[in-house]
N, C-alpha and C. Protein backbone atom coordinates (compact mmCIF):
# COMPACT_ATOMS: atom_id res chain seq x y z
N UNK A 1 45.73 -10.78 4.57
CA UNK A 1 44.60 -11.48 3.97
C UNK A 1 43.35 -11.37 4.86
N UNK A 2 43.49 -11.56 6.08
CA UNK A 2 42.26 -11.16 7.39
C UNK A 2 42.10 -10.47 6.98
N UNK A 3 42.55 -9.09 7.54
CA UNK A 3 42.39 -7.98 7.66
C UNK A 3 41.49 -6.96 5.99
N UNK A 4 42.21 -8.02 5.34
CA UNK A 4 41.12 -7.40 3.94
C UNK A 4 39.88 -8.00 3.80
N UNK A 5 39.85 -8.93 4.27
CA UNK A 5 38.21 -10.34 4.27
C UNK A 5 37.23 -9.77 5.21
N UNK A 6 38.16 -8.97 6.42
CA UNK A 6 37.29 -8.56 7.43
C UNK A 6 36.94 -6.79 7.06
N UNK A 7 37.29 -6.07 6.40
CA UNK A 7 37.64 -5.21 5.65
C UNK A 7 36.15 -5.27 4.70
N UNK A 8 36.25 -5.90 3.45
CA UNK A 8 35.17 -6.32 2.65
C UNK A 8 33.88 -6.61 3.31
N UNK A 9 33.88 -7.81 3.95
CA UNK A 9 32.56 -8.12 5.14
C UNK A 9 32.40 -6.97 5.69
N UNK A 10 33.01 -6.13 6.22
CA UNK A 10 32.64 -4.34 6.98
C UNK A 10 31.95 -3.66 5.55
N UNK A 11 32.13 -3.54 4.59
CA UNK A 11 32.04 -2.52 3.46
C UNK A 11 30.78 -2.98 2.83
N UNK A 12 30.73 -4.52 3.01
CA UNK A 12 29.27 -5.12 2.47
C UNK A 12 28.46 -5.09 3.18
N UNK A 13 28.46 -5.47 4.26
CA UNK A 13 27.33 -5.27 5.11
C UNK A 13 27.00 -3.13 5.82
N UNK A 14 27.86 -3.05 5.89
CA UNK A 14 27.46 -1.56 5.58
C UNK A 14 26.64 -0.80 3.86
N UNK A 15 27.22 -1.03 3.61
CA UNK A 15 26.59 -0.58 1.96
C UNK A 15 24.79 -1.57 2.00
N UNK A 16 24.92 -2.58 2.53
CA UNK A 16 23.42 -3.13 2.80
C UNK A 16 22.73 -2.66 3.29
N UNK A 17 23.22 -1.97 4.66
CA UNK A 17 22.18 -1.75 5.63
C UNK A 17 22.02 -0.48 4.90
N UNK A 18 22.60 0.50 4.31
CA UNK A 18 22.42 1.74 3.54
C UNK A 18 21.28 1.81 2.93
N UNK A 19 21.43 0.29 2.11
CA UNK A 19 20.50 0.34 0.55
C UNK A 19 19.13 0.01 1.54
N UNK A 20 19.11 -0.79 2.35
CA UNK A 20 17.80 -1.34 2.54
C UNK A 20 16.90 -0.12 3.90
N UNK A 21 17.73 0.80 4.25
CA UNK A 21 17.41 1.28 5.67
C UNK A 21 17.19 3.10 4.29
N UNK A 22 17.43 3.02 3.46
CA UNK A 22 17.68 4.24 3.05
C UNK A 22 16.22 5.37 2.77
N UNK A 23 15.05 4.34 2.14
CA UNK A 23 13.78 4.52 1.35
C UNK A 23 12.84 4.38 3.67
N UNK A 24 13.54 3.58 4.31
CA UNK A 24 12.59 3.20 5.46
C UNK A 24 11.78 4.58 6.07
N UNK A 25 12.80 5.62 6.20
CA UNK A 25 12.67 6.81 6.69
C UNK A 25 11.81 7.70 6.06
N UNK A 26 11.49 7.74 5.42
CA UNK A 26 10.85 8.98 4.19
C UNK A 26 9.52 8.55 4.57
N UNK A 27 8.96 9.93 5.29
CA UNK A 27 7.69 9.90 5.30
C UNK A 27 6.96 10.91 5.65
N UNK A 28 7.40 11.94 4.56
CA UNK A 28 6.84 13.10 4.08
C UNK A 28 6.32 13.02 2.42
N UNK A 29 5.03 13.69 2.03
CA UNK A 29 5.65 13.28 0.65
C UNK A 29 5.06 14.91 -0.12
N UNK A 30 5.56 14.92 -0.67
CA UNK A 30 4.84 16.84 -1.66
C UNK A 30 5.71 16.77 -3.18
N UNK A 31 4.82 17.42 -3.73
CA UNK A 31 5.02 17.72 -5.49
C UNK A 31 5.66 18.94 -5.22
N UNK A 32 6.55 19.23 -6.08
CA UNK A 32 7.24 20.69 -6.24
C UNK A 32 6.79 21.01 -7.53
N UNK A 33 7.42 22.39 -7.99
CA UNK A 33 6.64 23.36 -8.99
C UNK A 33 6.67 22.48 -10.26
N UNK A 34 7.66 21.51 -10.52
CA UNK A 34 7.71 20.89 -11.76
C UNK A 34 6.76 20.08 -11.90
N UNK A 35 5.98 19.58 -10.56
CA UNK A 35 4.97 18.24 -10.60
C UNK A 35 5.74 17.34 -10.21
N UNK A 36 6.56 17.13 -9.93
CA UNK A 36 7.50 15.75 -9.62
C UNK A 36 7.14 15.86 -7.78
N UNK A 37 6.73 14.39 -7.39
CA UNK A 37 6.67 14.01 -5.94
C UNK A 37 8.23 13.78 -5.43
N UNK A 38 8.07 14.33 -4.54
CA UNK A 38 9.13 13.37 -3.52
C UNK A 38 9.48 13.18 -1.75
N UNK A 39 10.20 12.50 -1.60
CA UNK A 39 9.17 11.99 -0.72
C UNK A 39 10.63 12.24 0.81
N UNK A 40 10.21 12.85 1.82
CA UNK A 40 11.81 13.09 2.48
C UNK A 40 11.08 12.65 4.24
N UNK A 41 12.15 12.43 4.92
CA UNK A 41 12.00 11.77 6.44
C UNK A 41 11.35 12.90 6.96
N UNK A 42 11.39 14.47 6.81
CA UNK A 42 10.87 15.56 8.19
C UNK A 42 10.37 16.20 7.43
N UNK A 43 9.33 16.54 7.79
CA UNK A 43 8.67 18.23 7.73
C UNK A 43 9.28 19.59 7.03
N UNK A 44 10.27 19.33 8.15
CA UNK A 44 11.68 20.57 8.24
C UNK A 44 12.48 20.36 6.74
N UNK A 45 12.45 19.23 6.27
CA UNK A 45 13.24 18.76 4.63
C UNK A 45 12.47 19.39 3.40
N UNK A 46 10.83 19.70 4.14
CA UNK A 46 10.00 19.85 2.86
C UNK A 46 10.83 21.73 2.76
N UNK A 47 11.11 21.92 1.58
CA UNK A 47 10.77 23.52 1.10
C UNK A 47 9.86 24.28 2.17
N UNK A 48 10.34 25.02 2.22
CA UNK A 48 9.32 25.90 2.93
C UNK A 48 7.96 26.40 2.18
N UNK A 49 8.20 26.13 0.93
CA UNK A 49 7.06 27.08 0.05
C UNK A 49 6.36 25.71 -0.87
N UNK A 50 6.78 24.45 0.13
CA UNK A 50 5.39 22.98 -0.28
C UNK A 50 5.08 22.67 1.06
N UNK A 51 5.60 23.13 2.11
CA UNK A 51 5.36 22.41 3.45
C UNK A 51 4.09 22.55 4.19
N UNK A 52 2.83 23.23 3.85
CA UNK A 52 1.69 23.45 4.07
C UNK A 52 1.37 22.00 3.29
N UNK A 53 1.75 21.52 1.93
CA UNK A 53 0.69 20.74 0.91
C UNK A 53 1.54 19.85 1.69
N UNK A 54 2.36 19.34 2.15
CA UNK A 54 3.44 17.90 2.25
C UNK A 54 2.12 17.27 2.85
N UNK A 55 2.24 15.58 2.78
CA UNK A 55 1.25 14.82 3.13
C UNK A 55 2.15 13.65 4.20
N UNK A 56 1.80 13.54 5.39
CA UNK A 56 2.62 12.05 5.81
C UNK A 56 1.93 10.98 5.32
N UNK A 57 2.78 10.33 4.99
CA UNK A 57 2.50 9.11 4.19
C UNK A 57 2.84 7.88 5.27
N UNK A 58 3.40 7.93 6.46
CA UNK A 58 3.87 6.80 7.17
C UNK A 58 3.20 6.64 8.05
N UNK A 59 3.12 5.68 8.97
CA UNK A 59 2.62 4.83 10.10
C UNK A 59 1.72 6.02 10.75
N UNK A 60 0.66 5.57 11.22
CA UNK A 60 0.16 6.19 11.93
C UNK A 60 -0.21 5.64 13.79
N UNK A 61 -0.23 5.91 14.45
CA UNK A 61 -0.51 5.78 15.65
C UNK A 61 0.19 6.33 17.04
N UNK A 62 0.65 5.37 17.92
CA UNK A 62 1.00 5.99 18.98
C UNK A 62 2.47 6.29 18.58
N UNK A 63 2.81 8.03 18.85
CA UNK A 63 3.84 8.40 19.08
C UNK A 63 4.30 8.87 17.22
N UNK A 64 3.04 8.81 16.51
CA UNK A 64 3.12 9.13 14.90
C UNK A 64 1.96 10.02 14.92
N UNK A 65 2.10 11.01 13.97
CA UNK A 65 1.25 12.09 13.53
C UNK A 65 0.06 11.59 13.17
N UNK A 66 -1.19 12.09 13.19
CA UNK A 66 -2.44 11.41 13.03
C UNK A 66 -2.99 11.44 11.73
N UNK A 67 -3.79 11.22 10.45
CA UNK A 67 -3.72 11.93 9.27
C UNK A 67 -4.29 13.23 9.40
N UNK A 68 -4.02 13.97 8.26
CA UNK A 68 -4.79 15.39 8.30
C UNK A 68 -6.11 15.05 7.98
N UNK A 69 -6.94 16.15 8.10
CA UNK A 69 -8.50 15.90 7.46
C UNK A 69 -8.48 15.60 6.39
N UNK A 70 -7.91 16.31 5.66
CA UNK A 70 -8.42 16.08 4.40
C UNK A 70 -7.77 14.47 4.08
N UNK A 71 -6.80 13.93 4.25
CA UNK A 71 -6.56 12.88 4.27
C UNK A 71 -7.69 11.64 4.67
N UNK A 72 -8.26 11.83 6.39
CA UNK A 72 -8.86 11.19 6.48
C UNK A 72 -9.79 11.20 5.59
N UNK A 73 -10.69 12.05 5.34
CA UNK A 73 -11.70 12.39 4.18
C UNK A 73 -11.75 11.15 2.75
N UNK A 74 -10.52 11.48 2.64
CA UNK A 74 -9.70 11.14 1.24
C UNK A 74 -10.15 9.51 1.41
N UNK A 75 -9.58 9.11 2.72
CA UNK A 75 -9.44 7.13 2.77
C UNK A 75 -11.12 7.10 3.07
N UNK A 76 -11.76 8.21 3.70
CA UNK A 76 -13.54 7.03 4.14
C UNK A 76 -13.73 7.33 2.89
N UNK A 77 -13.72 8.38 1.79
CA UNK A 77 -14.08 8.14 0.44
C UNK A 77 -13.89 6.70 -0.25
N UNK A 78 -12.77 6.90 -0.29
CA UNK A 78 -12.58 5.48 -0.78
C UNK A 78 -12.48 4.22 0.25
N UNK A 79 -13.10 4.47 1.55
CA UNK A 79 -13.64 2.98 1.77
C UNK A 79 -15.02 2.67 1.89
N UNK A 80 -15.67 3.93 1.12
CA UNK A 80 -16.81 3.72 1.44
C UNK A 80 -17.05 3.26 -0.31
N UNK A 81 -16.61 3.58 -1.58
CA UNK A 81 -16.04 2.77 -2.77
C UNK A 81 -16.50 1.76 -2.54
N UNK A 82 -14.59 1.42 -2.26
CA UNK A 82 -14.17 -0.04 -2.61
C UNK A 82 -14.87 -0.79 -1.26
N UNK A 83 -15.44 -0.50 -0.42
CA UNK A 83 -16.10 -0.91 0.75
C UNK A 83 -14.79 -1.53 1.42
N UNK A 84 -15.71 -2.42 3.13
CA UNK A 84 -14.50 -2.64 3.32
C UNK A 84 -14.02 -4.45 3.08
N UNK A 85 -12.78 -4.73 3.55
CA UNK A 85 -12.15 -6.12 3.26
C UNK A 85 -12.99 -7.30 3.32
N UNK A 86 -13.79 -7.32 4.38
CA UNK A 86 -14.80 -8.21 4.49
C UNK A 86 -16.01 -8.26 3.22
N UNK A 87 -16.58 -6.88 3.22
CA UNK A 87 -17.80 -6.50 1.83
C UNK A 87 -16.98 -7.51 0.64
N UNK A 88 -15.53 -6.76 0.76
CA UNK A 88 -15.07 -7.56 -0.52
C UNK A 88 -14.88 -8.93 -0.80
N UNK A 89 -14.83 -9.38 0.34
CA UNK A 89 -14.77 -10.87 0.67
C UNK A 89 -16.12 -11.71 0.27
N UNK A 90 -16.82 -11.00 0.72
CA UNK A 90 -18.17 -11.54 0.58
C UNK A 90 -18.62 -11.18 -0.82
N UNK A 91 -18.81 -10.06 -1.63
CA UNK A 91 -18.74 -10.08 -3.03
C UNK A 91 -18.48 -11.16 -3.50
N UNK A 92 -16.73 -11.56 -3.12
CA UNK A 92 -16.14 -12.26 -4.41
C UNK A 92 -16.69 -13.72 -4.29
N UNK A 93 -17.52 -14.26 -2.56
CA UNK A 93 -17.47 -15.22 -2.63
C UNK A 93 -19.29 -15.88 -3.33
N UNK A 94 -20.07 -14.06 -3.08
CA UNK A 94 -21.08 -14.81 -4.12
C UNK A 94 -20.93 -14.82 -5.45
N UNK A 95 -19.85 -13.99 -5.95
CA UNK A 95 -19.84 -14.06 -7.66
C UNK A 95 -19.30 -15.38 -7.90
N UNK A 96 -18.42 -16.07 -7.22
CA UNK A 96 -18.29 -17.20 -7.61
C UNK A 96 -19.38 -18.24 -7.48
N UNK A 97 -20.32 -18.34 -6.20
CA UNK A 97 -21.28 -19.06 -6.14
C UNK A 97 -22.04 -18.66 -7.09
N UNK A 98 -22.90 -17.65 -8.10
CA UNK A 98 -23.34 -17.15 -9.11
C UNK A 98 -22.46 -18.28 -10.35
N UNK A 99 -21.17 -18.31 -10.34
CA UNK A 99 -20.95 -18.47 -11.56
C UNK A 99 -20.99 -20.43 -11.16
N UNK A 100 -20.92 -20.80 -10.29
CA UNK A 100 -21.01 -22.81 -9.67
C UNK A 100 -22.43 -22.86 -10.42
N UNK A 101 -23.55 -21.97 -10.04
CA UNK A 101 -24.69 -22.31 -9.93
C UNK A 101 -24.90 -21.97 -11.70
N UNK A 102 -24.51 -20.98 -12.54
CA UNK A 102 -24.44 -21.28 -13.61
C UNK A 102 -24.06 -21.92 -14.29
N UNK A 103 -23.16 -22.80 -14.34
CA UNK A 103 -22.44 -23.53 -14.79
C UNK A 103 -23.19 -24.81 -14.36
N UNK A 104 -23.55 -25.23 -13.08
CA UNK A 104 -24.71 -26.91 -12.87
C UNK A 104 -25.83 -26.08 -14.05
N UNK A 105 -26.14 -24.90 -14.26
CA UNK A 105 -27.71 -24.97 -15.08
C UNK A 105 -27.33 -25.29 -16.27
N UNK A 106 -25.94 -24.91 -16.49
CA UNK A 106 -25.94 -25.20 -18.14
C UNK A 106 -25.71 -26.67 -18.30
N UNK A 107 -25.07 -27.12 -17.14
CA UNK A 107 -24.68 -28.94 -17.19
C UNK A 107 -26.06 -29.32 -17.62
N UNK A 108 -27.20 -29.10 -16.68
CA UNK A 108 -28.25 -29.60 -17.09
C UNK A 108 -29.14 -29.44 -17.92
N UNK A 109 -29.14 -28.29 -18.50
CA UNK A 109 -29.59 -28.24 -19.90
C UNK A 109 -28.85 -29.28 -20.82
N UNK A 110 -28.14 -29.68 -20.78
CA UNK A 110 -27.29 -29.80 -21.87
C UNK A 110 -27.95 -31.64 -21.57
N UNK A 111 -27.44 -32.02 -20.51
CA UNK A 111 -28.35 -33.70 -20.28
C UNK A 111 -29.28 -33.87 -19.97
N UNK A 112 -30.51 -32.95 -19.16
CA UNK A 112 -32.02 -32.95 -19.02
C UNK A 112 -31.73 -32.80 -17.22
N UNK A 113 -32.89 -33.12 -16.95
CA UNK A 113 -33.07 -32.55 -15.37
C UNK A 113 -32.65 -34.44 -15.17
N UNK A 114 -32.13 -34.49 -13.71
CA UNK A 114 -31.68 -35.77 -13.14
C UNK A 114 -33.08 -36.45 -13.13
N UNK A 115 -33.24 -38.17 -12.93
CA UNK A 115 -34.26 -38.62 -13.21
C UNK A 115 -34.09 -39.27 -11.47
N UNK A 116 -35.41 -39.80 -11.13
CA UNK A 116 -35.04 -40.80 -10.11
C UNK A 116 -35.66 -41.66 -9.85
């Protein structure tokens, strides 16, 4: 009865760490001839005949590949867009002050200007 409880607990917690550790690694990514992406841990995994286009898709910094140009290219494009976290911050916080301050004008249309 142990020996199968301890058995099971081995087989579950293995099959876990599988499922959750499995997707961690992959961080290559390239389209093959059909158009379908996919996405593998090395370089060396890509085809030889997508491994020029493969893109790293994972962590960047110390002791990780740096992006390619055209990559970098790719992100100041789009942070120069969507600007950055702060721009957006500040956007959202005057559209809401825009919409406070519309909303007191219509209050007061609606009862007249305050008297005093």
């Amino acid at each position: 009865m142990r020996r199968s409880l301890r058995f099971a607990v081995a087989m579950g917690l293995g099959a876990g760490i599988l499922l959750v550790a499995g997707q961690v690694d992959a961080q290559y990514q390239y389209t093959d001839a059909k158009g379908v992406s996919k996405v593998v841990q090395y370089k060396l995994d890509v085809p030889a005949t997508y491994r020029d286009a493969a893109v790293w898709i994972g962590p960047t910094g110390i002791g990780k590949p740096a992006l390619s140009e055209a990559a970098r290219q790719t992100k100041q494009r789009e942070d120069t867009y969507r600007g950055t976290t702060a721009q957006q911050l500040q956007q959202k916080v005057q559209e809401a002050n825009e919409l406070e301050r519309q909303k007191l004008w219509r209050q007061q249309q609606r009862v007249g200007p305050p008297t005093r």
